[in-house]
N, C-alpha and C. Protein backbone atom coordinates (compact mmCIF):
# COMPACT_ATOMS: atom_id res chain seq x y z
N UNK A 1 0.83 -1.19 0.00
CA UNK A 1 0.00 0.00 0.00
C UNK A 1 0.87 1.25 0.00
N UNK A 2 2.00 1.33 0.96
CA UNK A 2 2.89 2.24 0.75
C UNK A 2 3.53 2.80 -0.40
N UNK A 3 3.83 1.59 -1.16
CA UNK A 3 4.60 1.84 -2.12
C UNK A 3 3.82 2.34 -3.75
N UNK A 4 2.39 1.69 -3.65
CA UNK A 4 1.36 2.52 -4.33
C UNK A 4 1.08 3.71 -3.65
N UNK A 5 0.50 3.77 -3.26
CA UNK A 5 0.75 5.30 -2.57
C UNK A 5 1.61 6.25 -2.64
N UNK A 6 2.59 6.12 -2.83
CA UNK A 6 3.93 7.00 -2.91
C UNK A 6 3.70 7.42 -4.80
N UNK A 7 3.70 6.31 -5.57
CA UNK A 7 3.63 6.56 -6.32
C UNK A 7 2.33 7.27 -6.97
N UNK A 8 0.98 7.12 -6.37
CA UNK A 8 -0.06 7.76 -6.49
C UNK A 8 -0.07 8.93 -6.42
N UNK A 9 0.70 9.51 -5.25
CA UNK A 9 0.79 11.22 -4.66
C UNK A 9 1.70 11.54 -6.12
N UNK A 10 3.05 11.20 -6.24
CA UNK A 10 3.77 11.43 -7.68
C UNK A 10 3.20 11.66 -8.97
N UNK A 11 2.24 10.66 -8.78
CA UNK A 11 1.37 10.64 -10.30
C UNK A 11 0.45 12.49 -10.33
N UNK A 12 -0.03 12.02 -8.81
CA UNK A 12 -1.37 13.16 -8.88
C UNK A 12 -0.02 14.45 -9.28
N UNK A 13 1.09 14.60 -8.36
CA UNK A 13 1.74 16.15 -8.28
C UNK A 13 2.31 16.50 -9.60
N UNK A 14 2.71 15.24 -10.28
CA UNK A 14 3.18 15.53 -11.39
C UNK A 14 2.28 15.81 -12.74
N UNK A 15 1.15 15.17 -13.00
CA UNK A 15 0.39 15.48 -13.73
C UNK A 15 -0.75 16.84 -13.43
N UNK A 16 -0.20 17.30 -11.77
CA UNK A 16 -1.35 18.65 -11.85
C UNK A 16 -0.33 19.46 -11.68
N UNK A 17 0.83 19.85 -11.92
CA UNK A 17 1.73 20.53 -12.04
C UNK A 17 1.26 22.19 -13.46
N UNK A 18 0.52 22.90 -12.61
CA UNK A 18 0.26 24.16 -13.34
C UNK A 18 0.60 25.28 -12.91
N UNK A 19 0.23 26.23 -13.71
CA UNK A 19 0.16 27.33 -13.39
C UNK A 19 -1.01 28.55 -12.44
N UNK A 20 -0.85 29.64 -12.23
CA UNK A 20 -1.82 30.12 -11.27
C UNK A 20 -3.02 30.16 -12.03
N UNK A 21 -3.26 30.30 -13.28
CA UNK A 21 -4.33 30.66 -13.81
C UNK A 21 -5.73 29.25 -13.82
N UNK A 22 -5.09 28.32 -13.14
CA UNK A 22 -5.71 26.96 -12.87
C UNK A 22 -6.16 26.44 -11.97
N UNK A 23 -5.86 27.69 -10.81
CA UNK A 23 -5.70 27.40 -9.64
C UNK A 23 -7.00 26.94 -9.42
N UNK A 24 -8.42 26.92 -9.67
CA UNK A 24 -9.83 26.55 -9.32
C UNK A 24 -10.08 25.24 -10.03
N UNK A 25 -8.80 24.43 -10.21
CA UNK A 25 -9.04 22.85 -10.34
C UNK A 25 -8.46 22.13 -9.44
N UNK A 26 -9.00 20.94 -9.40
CA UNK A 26 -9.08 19.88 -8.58
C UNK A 26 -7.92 18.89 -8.81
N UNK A 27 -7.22 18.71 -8.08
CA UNK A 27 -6.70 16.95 -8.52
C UNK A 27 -7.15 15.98 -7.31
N UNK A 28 -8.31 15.22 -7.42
CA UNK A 28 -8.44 14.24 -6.33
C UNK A 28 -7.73 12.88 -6.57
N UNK A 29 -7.59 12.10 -5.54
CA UNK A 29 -6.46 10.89 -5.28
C UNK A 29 -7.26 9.61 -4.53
N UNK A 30 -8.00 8.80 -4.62
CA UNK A 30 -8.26 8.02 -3.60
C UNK A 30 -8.19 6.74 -3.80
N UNK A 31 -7.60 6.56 -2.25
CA UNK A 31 -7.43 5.12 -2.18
C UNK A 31 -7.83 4.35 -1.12
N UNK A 32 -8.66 3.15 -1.65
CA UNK A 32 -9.09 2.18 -0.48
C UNK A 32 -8.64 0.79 -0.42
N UNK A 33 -7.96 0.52 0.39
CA UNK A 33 -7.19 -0.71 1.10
C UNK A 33 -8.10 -1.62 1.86
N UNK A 34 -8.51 -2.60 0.84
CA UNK A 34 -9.48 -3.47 1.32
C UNK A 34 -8.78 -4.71 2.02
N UNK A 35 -7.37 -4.56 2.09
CA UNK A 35 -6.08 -5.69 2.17
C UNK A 35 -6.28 -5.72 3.76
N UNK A 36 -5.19 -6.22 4.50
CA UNK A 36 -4.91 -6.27 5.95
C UNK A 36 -4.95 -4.76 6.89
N UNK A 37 -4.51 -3.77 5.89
CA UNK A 37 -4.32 -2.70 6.51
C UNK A 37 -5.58 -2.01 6.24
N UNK A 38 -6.25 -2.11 5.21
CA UNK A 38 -7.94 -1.49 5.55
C UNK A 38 -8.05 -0.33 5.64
N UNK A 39 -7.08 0.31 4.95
CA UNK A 39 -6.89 1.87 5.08
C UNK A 39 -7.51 2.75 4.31
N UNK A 40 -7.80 3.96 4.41
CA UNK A 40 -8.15 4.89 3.13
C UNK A 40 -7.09 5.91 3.28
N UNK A 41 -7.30 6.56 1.83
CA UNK A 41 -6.91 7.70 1.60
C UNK A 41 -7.21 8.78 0.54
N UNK A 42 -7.63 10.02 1.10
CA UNK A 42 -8.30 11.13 0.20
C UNK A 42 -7.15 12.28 0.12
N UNK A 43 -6.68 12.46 -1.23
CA UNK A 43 -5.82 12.96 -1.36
C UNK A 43 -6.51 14.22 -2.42
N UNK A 44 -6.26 15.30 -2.65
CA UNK A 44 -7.23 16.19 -3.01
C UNK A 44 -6.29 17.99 -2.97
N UNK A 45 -6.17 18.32 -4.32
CA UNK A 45 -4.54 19.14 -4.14
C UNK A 45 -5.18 20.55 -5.31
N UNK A 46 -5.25 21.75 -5.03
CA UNK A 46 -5.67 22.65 -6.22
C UNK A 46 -4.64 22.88 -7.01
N UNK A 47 -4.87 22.62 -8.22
CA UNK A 47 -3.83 22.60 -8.99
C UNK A 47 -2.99 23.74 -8.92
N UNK A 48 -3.60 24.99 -8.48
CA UNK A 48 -2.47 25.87 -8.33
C UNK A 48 -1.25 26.00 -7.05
N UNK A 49 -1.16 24.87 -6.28
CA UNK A 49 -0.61 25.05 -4.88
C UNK A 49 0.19 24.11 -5.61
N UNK A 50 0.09 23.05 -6.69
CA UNK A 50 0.80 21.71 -6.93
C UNK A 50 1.95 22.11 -7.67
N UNK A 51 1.28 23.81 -8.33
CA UNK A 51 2.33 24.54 -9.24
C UNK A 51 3.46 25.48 -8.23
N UNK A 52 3.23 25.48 -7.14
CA UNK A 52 4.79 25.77 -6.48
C UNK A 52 5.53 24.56 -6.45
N UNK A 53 5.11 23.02 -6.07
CA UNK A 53 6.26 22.11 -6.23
C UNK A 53 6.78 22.37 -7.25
N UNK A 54 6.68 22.80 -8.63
CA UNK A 54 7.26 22.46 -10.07
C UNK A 54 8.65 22.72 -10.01
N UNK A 55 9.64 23.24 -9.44
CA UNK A 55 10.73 23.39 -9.48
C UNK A 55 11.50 21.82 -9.07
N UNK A 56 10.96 21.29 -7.68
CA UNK A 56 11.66 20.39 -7.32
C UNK A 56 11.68 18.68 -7.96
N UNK A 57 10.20 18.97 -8.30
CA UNK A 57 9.88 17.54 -10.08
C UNK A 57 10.62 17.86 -10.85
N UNK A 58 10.69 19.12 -11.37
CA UNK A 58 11.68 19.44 -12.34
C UNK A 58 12.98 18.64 -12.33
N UNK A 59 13.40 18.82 -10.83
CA UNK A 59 14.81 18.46 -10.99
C UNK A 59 14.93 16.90 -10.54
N UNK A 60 13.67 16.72 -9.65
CA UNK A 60 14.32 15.18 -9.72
C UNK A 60 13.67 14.21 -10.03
N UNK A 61 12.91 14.55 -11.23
CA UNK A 61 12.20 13.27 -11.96
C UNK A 61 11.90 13.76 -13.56
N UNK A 62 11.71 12.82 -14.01
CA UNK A 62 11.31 13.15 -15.62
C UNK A 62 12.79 13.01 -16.26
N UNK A 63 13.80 12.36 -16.41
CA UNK A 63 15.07 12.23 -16.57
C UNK A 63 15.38 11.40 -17.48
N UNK A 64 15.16 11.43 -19.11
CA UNK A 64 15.93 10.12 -19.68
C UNK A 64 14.61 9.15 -19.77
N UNK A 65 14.70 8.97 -18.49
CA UNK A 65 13.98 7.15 -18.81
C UNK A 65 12.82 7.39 -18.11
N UNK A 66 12.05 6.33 -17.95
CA UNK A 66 10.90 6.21 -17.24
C UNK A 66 11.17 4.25 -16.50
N UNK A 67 10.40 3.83 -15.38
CA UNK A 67 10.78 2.43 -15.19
C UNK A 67 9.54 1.76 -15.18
N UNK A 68 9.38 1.20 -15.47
CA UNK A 68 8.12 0.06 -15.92
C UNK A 68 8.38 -1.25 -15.29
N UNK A 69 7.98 -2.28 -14.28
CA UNK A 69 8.16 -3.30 -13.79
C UNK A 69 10.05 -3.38 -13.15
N UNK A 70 10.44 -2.39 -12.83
CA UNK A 70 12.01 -2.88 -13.13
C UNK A 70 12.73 -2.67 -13.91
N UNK A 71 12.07 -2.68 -15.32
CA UNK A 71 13.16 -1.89 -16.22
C UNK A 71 13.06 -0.71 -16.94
N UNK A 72 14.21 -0.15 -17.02
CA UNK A 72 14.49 1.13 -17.59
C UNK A 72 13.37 1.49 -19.30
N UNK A 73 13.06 2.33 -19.48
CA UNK A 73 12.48 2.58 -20.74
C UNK A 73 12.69 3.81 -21.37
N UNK A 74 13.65 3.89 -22.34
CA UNK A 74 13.79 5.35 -22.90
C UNK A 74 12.48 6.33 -22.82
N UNK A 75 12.26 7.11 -22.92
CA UNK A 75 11.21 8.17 -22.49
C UNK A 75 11.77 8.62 -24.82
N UNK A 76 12.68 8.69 -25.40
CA UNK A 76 12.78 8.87 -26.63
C UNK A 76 11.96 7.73 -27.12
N UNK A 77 11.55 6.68 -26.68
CA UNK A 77 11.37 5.37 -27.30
C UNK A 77 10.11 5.40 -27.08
N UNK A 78 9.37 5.62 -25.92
CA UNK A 78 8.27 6.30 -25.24
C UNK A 78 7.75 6.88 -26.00
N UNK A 79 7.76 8.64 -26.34
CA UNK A 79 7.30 9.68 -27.17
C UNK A 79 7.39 9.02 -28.73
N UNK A 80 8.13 8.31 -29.13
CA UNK A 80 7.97 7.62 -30.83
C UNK A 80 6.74 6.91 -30.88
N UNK A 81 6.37 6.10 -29.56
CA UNK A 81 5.56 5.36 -29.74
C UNK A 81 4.08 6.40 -29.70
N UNK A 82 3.96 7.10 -28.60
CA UNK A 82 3.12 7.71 -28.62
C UNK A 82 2.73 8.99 -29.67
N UNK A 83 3.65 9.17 -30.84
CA UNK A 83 4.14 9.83 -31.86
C UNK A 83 3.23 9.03 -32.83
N UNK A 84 3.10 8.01 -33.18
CA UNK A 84 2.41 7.03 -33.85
C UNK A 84 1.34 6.94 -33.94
N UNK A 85 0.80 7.12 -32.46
CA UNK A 85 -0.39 6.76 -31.59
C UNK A 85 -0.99 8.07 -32.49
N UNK A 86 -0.65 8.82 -32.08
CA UNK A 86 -1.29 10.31 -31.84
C UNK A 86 -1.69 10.86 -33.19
N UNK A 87 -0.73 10.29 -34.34
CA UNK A 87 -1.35 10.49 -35.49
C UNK A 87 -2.00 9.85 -36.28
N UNK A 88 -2.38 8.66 -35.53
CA UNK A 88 -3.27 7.76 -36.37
C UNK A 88 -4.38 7.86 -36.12
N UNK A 89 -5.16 7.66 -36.76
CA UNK A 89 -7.01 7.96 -37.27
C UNK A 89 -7.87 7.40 -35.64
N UNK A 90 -8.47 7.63 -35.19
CA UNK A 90 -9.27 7.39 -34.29
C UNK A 90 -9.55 5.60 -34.24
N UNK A 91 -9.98 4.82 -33.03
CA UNK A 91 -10.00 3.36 -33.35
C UNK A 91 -9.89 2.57 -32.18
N UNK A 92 -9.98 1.20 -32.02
CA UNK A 92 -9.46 0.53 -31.11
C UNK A 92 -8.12 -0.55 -31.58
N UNK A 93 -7.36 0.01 -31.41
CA UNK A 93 -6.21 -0.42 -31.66
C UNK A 93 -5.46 -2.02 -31.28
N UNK A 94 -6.05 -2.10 -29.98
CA UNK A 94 -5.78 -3.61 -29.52
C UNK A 94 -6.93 -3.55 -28.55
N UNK A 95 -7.27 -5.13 -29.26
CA UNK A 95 -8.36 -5.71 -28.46
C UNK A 95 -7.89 -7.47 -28.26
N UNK A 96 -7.74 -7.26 -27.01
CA UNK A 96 -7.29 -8.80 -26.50
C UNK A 96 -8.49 -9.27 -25.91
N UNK A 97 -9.16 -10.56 -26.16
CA UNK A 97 -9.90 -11.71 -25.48
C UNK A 97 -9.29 -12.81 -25.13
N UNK A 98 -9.17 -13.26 -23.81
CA UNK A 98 -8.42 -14.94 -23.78
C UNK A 98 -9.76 -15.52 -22.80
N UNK A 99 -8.89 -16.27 -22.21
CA UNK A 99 -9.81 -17.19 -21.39
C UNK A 99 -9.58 -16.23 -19.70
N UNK A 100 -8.80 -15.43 -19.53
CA UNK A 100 -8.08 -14.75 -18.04
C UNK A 100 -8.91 -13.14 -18.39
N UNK A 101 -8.77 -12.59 -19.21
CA UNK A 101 -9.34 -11.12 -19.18
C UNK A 101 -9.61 -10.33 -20.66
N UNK A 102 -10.40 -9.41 -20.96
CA UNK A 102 -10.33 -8.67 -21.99
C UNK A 102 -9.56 -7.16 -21.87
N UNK A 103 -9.04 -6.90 -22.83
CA UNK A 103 -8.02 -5.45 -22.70
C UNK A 103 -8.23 -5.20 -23.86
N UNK A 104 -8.87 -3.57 -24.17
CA UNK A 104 -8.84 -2.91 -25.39
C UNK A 104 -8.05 -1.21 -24.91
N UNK A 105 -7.49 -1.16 -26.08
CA UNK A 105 -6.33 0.13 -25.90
C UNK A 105 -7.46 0.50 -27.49
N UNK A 106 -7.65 2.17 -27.05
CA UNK A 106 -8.55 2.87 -28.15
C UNK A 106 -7.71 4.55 -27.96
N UNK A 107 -8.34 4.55 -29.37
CA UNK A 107 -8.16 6.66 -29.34
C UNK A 107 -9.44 6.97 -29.61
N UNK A 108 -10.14 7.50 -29.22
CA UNK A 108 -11.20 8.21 -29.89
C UNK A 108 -11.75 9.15 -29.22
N UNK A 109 -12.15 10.17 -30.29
CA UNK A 109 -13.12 12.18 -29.57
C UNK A 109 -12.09 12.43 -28.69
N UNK A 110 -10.52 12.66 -28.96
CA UNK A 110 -9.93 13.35 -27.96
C UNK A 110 -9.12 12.57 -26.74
N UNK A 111 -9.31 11.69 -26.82
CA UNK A 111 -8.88 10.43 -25.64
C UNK A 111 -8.13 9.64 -25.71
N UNK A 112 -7.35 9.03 -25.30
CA UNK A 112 -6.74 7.38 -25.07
C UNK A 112 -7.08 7.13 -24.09
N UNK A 113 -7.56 5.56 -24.82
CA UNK A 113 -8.07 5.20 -23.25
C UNK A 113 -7.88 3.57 -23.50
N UNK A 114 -7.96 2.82 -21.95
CA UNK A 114 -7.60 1.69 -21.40
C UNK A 114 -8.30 0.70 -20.66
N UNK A 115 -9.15 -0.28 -21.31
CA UNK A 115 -9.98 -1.16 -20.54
C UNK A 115 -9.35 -2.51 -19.79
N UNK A 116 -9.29 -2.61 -19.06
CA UNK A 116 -8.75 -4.23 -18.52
C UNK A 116 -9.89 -5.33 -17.57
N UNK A 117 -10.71 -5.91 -17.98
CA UNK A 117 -11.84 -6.24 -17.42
C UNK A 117 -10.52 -7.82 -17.12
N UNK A 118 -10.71 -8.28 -15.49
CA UNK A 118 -10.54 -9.48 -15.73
C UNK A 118 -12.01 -10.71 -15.31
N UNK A 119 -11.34 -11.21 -15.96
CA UNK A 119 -12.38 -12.75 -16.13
C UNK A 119 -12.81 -13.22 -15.20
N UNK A 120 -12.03 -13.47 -14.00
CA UNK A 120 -12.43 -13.66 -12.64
C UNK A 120 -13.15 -12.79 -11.74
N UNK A 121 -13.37 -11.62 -12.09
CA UNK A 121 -13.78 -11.09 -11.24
C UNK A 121 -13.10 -10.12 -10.40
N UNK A 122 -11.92 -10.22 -10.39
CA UNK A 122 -10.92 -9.49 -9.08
C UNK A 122 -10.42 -8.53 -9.66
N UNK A 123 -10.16 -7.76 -10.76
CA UNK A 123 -9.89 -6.69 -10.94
C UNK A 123 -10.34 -6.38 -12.60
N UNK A 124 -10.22 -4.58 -12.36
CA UNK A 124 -10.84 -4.14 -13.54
C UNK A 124 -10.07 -2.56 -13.66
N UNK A 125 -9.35 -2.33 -14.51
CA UNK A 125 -8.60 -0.98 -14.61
C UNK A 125 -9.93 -0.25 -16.11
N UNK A 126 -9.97 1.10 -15.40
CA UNK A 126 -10.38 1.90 -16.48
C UNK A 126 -9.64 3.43 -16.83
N UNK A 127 -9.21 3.55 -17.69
CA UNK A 127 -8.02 5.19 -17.74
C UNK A 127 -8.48 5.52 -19.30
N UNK A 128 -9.30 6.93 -18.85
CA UNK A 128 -9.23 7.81 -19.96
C UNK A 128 -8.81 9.34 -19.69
N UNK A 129 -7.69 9.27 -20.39
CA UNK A 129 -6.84 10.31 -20.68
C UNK A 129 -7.03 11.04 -21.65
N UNK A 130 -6.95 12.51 -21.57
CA UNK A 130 -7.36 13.49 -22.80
C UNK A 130 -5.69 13.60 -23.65
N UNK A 131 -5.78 13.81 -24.62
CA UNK A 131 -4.69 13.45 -25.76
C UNK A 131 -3.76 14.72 -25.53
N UNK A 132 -4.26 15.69 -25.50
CA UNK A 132 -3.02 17.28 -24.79
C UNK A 132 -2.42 16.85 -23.72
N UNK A 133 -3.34 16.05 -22.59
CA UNK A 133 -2.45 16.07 -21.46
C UNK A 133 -0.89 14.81 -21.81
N UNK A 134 -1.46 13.90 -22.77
CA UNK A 134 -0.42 12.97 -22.92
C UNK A 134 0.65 13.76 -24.00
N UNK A 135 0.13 14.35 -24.96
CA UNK A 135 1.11 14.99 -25.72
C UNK A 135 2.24 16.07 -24.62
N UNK A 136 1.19 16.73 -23.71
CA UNK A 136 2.21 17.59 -23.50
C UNK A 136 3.69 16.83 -22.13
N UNK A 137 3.22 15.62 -21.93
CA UNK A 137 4.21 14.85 -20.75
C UNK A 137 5.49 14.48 -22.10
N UNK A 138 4.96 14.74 -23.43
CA UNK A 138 6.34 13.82 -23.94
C UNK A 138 6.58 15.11 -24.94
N UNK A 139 6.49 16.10 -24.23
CA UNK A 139 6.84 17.86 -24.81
C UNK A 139 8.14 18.31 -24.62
N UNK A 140 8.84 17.83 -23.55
CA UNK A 140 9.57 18.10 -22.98
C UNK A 140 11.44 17.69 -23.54
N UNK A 141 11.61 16.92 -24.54
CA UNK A 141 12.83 16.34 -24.72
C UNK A 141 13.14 15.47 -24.22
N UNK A 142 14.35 15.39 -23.43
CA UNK A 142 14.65 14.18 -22.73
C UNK A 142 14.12 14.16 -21.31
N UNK A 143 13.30 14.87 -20.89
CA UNK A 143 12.55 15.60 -19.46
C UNK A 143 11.07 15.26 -19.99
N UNK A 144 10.28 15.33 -18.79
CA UNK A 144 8.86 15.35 -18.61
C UNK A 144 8.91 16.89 -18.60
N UNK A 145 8.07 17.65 -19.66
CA UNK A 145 7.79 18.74 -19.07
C UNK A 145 6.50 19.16 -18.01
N UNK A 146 6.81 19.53 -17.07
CA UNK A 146 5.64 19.43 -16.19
C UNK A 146 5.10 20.85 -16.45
N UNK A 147 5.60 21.80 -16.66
CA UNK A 147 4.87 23.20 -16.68
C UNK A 147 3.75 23.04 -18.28
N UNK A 148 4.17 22.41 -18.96
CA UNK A 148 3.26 21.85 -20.11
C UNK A 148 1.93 20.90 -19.75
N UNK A 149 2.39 19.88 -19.03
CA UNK A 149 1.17 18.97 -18.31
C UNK A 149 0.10 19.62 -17.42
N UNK A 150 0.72 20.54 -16.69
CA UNK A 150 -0.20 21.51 -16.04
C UNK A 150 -1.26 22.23 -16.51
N UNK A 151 -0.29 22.93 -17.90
CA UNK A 151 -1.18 23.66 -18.51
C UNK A 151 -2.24 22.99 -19.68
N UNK A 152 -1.93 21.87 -19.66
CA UNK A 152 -2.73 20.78 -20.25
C UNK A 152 -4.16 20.38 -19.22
N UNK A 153 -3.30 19.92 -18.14
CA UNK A 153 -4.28 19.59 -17.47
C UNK A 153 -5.20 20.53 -16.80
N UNK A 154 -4.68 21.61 -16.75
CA UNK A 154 -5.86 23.05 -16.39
C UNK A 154 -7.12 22.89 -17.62
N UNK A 155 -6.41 22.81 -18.91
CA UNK A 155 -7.85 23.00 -19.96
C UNK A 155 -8.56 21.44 -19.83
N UNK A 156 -8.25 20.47 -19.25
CA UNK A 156 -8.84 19.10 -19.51
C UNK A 156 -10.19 18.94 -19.24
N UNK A 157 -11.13 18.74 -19.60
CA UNK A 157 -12.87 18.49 -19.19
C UNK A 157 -12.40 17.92 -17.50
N UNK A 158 -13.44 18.09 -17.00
CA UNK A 158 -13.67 17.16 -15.62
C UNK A 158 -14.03 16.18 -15.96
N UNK A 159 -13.57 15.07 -15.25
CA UNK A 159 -13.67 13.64 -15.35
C UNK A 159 -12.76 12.57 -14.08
N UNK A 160 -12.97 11.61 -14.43
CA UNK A 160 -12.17 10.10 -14.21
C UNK A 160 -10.71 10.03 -15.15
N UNK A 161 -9.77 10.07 -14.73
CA UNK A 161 -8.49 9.87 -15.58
C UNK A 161 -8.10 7.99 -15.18
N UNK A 162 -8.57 7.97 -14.02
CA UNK A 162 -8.18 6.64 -13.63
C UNK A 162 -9.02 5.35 -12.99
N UNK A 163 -9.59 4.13 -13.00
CA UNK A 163 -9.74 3.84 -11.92
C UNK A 163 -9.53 2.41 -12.31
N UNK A 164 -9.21 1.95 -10.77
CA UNK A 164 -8.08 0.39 -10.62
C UNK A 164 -9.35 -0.30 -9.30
N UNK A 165 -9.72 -1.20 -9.97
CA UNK A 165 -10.78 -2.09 -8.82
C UNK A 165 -9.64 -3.80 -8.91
N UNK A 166 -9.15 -3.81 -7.74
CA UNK A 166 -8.91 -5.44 -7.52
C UNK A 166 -9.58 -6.05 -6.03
N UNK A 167 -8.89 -7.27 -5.63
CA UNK A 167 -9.33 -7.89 -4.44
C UNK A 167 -8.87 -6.88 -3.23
N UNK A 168 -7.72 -6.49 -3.40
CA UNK A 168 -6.83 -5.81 -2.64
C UNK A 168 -7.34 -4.15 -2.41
N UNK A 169 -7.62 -3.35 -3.51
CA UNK A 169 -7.83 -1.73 -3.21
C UNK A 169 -8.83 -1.32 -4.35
N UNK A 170 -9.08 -0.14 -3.93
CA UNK A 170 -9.81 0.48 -4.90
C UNK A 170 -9.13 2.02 -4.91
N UNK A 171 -8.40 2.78 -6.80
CA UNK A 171 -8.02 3.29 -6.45
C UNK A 171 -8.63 4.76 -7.72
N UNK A 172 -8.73 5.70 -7.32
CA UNK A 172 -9.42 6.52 -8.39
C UNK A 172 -9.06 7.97 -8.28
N UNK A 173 -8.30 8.28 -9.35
CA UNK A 173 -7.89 9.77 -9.71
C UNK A 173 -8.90 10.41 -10.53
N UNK A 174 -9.09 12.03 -10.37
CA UNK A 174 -9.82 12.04 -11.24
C UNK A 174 -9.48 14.02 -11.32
N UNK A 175 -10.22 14.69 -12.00
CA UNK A 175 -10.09 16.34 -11.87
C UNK A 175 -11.38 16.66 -11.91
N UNK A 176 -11.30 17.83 -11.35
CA UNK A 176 -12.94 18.51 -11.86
C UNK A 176 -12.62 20.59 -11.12
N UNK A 177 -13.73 20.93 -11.04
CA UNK A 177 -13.21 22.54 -10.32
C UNK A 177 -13.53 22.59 -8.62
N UNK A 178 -13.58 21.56 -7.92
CA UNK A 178 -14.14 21.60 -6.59
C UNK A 178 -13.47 20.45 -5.42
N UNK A 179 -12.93 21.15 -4.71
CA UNK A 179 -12.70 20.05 -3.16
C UNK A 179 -14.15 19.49 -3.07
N UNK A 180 -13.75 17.82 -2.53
CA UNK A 180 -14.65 16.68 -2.56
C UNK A 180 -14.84 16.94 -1.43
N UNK A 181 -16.24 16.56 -0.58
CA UNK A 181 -16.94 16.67 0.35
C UNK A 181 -15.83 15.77 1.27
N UNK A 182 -15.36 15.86 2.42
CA UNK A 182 -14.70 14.71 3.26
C UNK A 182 -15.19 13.71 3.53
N UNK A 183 -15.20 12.34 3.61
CA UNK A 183 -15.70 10.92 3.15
C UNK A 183 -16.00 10.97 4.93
N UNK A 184 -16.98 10.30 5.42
CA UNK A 184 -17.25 10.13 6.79
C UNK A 184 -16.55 8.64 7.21
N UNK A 185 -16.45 8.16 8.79
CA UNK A 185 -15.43 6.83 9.04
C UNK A 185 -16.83 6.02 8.61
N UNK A 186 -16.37 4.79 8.24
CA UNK A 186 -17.68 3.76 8.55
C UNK A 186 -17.70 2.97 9.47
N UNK A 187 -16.83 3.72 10.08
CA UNK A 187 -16.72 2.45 11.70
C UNK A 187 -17.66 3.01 12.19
């Protein structure tokens, strides 16, 4: 849980990384730990307060590579791919059926987006991403530009960017222009 988490807060600071003129958006974060530890967490940041960190992301992330399971991944190799993506015609691009889960990767009206239904029952990822905010993360050269993502993500519709259902958590990012009501205990 920790170690998602860590990376969750990263995800949210780095992708709401704007400027002041944005300041009346939202980045919410939540996570529920249905595991041993049974925890929650409401994480919830105005994008304009996320735009004073931008100096210190700047310097120590977005570097070269990106890491995926363990290994290193050019972030040049990265942006080619998504270079491809971005200019091809609207569609569902991969659609996997087996006997374990279905996964369709699509572009369409502005979006990429990511279905992962599994078969069993125990988990289900959904991520739709607006196409500026992904263009502008691979804006940057050999860097993430974050002052670009910001200003991406200031114009983005309100919505769901993320959500991850397994046995273990439930976890859901999303933007809109308003702090979320505080969740009450259910104990």
């Amino acid at each position: 849980m920790k170690k998602l988490l860590g990376c969750l807060v990263l995800a949210g600071f780095a992708s709401g990384a704007a400027g002041a003129a944005s300041s009346d958006r939202w980045i919410h974060i939540r996570v529920d730990d249905a595991g041993e530890a049974k925890g929650r967490v409401d994480i919830q940041v105005p994008v304009g307060l996320v735009s004073t960190l931008l100096p210190a992301l700047q310097q120590s992330r977005g570097h070269g590579s990106i890491h995926i399971d363990g290994d290193s991944v050019d972030l040049a190799e990265i942006r080619s791919y998504w270079s491809a993506v971005r200019e091809a015609k609207d569609g569902d691009y991969v659609t996997v059926r087996d006997e374990d889960s279905d996964v369709r990767v699509a572009k369409r009206g502005g979006y990429f987006t990511l279905t992962v239904d599994d078969k069993g029952g125990k988990s289900r990822v959904r991520m739709k991403v607006p196409l500026p905010l992904i263009d502008a993360v691979f804006d940057g050269g050999n860097t993430i530009n974050f002052d670009a993502v910001g200003g991406a993500l200031a114009k983005a519709p309100a919505g769901e960017l993320l959500a991850v259902d397994d046995e273990d958590s439930h976890v859901r990012i999303w933007i809109d222009s308003e702090a979320a009501p505080a969740r009450k205990d259910a104990r």
